[in-house]
Protein backbone atom coordinates (compact mmCIF):
# COMPACT_ATOMS: atom_id res chain seq x y z
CA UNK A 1 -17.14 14.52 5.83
CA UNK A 2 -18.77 17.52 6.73
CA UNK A 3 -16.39 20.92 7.30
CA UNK A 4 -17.56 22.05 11.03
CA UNK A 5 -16.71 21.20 14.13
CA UNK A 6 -18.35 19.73 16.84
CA UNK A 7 -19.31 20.99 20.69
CA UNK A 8 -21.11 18.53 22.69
CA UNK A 9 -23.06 20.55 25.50
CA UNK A 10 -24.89 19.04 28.73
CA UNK A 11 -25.52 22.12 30.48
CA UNK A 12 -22.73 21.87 32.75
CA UNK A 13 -20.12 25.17 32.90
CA UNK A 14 -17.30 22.89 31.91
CA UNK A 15 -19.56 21.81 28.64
CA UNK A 16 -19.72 26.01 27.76
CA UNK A 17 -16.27 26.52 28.23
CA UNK A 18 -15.81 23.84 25.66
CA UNK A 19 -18.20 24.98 23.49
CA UNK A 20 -16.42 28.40 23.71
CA UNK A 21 -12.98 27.53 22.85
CA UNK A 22 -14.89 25.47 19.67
CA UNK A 23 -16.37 28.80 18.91
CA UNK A 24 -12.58 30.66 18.74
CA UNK A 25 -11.39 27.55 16.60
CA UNK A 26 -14.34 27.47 14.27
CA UNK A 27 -13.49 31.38 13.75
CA UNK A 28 -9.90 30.69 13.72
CA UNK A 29 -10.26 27.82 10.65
CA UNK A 30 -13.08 29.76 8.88
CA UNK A 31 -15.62 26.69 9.56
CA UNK A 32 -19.22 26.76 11.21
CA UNK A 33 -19.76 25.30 14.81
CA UNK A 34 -22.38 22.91 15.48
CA UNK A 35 -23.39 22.47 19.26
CA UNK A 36 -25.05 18.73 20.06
CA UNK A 37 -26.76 17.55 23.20
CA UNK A 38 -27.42 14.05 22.98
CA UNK A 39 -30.98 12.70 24.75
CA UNK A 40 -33.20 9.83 24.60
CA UNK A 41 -36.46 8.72 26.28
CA UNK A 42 -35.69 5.99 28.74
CA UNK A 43 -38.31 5.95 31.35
CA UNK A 44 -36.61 4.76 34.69
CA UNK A 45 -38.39 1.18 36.19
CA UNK A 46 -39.52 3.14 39.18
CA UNK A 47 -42.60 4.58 41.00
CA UNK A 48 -41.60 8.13 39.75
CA UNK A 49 -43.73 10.44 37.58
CA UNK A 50 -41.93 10.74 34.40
CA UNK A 51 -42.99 13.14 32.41
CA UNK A 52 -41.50 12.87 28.46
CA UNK A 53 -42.69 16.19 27.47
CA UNK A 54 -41.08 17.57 30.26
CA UNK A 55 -37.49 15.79 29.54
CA UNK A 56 -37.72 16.70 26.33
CA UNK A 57 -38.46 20.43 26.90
CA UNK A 58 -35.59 20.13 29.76
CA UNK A 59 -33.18 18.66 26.75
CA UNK A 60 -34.13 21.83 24.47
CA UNK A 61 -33.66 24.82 27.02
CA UNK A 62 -29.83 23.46 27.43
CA UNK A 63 -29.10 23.07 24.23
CA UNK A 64 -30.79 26.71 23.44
CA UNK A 65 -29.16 28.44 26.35
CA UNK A 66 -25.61 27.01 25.18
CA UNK A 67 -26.67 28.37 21.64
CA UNK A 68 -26.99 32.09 22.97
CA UNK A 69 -24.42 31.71 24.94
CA UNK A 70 -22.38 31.17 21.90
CA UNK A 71 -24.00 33.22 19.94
CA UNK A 72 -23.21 36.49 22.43
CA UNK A 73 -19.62 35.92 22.72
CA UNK A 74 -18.90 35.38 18.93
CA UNK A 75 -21.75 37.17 16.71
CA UNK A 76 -19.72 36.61 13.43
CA UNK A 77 -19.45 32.65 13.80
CA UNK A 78 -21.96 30.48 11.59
CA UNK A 79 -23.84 28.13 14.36
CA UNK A 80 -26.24 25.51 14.81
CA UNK A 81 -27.39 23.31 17.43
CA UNK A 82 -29.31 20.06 17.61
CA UNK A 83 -30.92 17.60 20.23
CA UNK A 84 -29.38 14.29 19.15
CA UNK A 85 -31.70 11.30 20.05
CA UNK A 86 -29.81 8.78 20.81
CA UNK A 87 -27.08 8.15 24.31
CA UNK A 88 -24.58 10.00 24.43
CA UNK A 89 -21.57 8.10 23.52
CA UNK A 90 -23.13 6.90 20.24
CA UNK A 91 -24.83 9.87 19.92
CA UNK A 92 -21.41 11.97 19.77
CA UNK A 93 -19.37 9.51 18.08
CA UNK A 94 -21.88 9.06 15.12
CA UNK A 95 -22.11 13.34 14.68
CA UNK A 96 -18.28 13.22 15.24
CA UNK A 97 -17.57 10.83 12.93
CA UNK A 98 -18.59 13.42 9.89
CA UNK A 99 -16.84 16.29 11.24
CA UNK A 100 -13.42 18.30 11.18
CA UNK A 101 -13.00 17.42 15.17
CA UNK A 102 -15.35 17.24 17.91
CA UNK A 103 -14.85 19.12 21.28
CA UNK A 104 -16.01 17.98 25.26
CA UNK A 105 -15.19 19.52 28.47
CA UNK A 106 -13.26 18.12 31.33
CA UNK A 107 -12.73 19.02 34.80
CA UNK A 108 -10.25 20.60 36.76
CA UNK A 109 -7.38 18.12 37.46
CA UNK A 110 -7.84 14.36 37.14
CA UNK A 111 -9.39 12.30 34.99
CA UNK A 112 -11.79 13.14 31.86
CA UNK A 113 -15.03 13.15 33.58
CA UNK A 114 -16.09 16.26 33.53
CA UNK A 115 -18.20 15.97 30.72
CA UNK A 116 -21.68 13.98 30.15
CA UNK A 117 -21.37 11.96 33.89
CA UNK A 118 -18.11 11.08 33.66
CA UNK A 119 -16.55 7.92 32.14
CA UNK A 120 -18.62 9.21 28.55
CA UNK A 121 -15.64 11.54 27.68
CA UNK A 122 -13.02 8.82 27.99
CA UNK A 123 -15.07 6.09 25.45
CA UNK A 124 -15.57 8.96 23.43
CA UNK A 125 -12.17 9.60 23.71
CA UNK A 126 -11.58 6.26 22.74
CA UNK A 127 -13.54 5.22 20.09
CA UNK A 128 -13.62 8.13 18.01
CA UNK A 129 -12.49 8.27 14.29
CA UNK A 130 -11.79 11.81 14.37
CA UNK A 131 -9.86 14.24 16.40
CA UNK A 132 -11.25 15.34 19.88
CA UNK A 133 -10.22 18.24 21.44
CA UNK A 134 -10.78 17.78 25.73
CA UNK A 135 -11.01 21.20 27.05
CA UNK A 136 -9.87 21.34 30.59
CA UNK A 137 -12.03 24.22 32.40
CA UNK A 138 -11.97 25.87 36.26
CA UNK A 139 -15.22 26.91 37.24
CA UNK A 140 -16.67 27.08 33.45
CA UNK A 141 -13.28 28.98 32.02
CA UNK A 142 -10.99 26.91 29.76
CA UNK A 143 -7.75 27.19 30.89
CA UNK A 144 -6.29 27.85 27.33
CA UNK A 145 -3.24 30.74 27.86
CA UNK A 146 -3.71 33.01 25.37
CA UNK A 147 -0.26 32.60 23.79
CA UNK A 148 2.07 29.80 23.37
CA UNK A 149 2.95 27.11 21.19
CA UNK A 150 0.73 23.87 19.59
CA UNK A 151 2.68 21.23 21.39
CA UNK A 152 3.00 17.94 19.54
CA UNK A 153 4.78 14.53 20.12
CA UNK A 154 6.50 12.75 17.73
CA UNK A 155 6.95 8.96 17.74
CA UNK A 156 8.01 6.37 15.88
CA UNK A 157 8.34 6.71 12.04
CA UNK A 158 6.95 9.72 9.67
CA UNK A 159 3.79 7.46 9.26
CA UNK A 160 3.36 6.78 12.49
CA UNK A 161 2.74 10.45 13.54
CA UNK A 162 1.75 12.17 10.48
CA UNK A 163 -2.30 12.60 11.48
CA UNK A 164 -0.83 14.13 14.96
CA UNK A 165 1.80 16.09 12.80
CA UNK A 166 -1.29 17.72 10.64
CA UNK A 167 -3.63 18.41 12.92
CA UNK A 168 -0.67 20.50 15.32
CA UNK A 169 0.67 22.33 11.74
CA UNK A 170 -2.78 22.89 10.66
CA UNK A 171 -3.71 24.66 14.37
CA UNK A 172 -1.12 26.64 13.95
CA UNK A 173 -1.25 27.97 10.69
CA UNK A 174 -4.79 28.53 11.42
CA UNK A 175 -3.79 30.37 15.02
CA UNK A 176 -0.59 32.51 13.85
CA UNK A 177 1.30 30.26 16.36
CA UNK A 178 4.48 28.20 16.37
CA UNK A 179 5.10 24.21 16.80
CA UNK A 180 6.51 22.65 19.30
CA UNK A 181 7.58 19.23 18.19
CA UNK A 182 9.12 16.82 20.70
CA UNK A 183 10.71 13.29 20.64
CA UNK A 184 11.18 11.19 23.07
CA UNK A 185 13.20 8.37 23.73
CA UNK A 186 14.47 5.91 25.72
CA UNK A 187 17.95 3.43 25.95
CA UNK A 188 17.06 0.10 24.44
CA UNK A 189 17.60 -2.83 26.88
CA UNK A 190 20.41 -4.92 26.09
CA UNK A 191 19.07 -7.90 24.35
CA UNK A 192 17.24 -5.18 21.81
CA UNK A 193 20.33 -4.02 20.82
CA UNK A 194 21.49 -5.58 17.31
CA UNK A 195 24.32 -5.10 14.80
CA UNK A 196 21.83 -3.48 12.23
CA UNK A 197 20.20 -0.71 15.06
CA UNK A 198 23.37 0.16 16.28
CA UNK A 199 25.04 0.71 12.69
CA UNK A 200 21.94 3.19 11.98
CA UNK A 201 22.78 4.97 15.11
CA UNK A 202 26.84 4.87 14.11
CA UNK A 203 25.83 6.33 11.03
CA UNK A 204 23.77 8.93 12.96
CA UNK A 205 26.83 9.66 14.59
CA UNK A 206 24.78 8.69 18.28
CA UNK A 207 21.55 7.55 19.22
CA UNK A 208 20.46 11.27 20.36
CA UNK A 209 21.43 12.30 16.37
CA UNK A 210 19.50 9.57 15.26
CA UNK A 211 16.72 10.50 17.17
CA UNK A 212 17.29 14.36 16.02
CA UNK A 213 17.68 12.85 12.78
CA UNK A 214 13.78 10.73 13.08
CA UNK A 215 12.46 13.64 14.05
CA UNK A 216 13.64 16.17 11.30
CA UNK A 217 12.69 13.35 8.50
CA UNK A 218 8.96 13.03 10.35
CA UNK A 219 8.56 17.04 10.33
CA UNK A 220 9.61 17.47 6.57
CA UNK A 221 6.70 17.41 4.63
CA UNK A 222 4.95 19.08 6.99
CA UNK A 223 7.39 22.52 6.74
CA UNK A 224 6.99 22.39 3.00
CA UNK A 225 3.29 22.34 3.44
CA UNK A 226 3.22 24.62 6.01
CA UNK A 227 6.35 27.17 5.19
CA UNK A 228 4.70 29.85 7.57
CA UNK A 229 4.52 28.00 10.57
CA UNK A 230 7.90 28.15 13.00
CA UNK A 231 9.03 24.94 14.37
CA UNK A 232 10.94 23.67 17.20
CA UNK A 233 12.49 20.90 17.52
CA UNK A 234 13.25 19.30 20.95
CA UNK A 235 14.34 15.61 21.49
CA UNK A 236 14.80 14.61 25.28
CA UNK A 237 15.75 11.01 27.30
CA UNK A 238 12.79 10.03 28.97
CA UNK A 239 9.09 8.81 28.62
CA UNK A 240 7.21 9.82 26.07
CA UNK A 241 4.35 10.78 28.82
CA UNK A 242 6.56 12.85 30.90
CA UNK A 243 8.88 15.02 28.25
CA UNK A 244 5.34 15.99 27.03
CA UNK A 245 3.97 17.37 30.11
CA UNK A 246 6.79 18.87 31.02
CA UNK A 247 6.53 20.93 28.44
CA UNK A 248 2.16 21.56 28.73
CA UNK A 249 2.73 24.32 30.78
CA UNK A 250 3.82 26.87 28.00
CA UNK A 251 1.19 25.26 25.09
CA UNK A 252 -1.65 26.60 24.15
CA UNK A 253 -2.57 23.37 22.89
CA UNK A 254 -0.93 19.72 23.14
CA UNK A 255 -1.55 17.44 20.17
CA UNK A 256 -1.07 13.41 20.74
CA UNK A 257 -1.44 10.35 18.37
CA UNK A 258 -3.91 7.52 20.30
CA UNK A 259 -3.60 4.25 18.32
CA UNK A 260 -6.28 1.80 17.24
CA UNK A 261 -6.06 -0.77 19.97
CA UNK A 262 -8.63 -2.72 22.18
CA UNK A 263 -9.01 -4.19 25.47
CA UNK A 264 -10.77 -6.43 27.37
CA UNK A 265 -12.84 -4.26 28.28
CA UNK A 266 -13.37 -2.23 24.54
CA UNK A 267 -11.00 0.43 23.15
CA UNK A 268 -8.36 2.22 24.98
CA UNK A 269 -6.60 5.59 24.73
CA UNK A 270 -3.39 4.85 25.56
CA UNK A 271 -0.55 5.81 28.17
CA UNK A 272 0.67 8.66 26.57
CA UNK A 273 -3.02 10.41 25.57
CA UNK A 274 -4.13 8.97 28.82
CA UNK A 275 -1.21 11.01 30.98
CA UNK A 276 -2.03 13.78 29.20
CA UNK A 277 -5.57 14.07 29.49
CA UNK A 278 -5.22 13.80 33.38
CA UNK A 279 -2.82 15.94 33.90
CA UNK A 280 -1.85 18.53 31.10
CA UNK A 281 -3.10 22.23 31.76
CA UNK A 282 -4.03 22.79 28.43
CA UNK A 283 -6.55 21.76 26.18
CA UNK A 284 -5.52 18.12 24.50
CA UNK A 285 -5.97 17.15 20.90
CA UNK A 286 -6.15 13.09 20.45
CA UNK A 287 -5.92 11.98 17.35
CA UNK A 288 -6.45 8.79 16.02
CA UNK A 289 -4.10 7.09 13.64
CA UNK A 290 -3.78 3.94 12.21
């Protein structure tokens, strides 16, 4: 895996804003940035003049104005750009898949579609095998506060959230900021309830200190790696979805685990990843996990 990180471009302003808050990470973790634009030659079945040269020249001029773009706002950063032939979605995914994360711009509030026509960001999204950071942007500025916490949720056991875990310590050690962890959880209906869950829980002393109790064990390792990083802990009753975004507002980032899983219709994000993609102010990490 190669040590960069990834900005795919389409000439759109929400596109730059992305590739601008890749910039200030890049700088932030000491990596280079590499701006993609995906493109292929696929003359339409119409009675159009199509013109390859032209496309191709087309392709080139957004992926060089994105580069000095860049290249103005941060002169120190290490930066390349490429035309990658090939569609988009496999395009990004393949370049992704050798990188420290990969970053795509989405619009305003509502789904991710604000990058590369749309439903491309969410199979991206998806699919991917790395992190992907969606960078929310108003008329081609990322709405990134510049203060606040890396925001990251917790769930299920140490294992189950350590990628998430790493990625939000690593931001923030890399930023100067703080972590926000948070747990959330929910009464089990009656028939789950059994005489081994509820002795844990007794043991616990509740099911809120057994949650408090999850969530401490999950952010361990992660405090001795990361001794300079402040933590907070916060476990709340409710949906996972919800206890998140109420707390998006105040993150400079939110950081979410997406799980391996398919549908009938290929791979799928998730409902927590997918609530907060629509609807969190901030930019949101997804991060696959096994």
């Amino acid at each position: 895996m190669s040590r960069e990180i990834v900005a795919g471009v389409d000439g759109s302003p929400e596109s730059l804003a992305a590739a601008d808050w890749a910039a200030r990470e890049a700088l932030h973790r000491g990596l280079p940035l590499r701006l993609a634009h995906a493109w292929r030659w696929e003359p339409l079945d119409l009675p159009l003049v199509q013109d390859r040269a032209d496309q191709e020249r087309a392709a080139d001029e957004v992926l060089r104005e994105a580069e000095a773009t860049v290249a103005r706002s941060h002169p120190d950063l290490t930066l390349t750009a490429e035309v990658l032939p090939d569609t988009p979605v496999a395009a990004l995914l393949d370049t992704a898949s050798r990188a420290e994360m990969l970053v795509i711009g989405s619009r305003g509030h509502g789904a991710v579609a604000g990058f590369l026509l749309g439903s491309y960001g969410q199979q991206i999204i998806a699919a991917a095998t790395r992190p992907v950071v969606a960078v929310r942007s108003r008329d081609g500025e990322p709405a990134e506060p510049p203060v606040g916490d890396v925001l990251v949720g917790q769930l299920g056991s140490p294992e189950d959230s350590a990628a998430a875990l790493g990625f939000a310590f690593e931001t923030a050690a890399a930023r100067g900021a703080s972590v926000r962890a948070v747990r959330a959880w929910n009464l089990p209906p009656l028939y789950a309830y059994s005489p081994a869950s509820m002795r844990l829980a007794d043991e616990a002393g509740g099911l809120v200190p057994y949650e408090e109790k999850a969530l401490r064990e999950a952010l361990a390792p992660w405090r001795e790696r990361f001794p300079e990083v402040p933590v907070t802990e916060h476990v709340e009753l409710g949906s996972a979805g919800q206890v998140l975004l109420s707390g998006s507002g105040a993150a400079q980032l939110l950081v979410v685990g997406r799980r391996a899983r398919r549908g009938a219709v290929g791979p799928r994000i998730g409902s927590v990843a997918h609530a907060a993609l629509h609807l969190a102010p901030c930019p949101v990490a997804v991060i696959p996990q096994g």
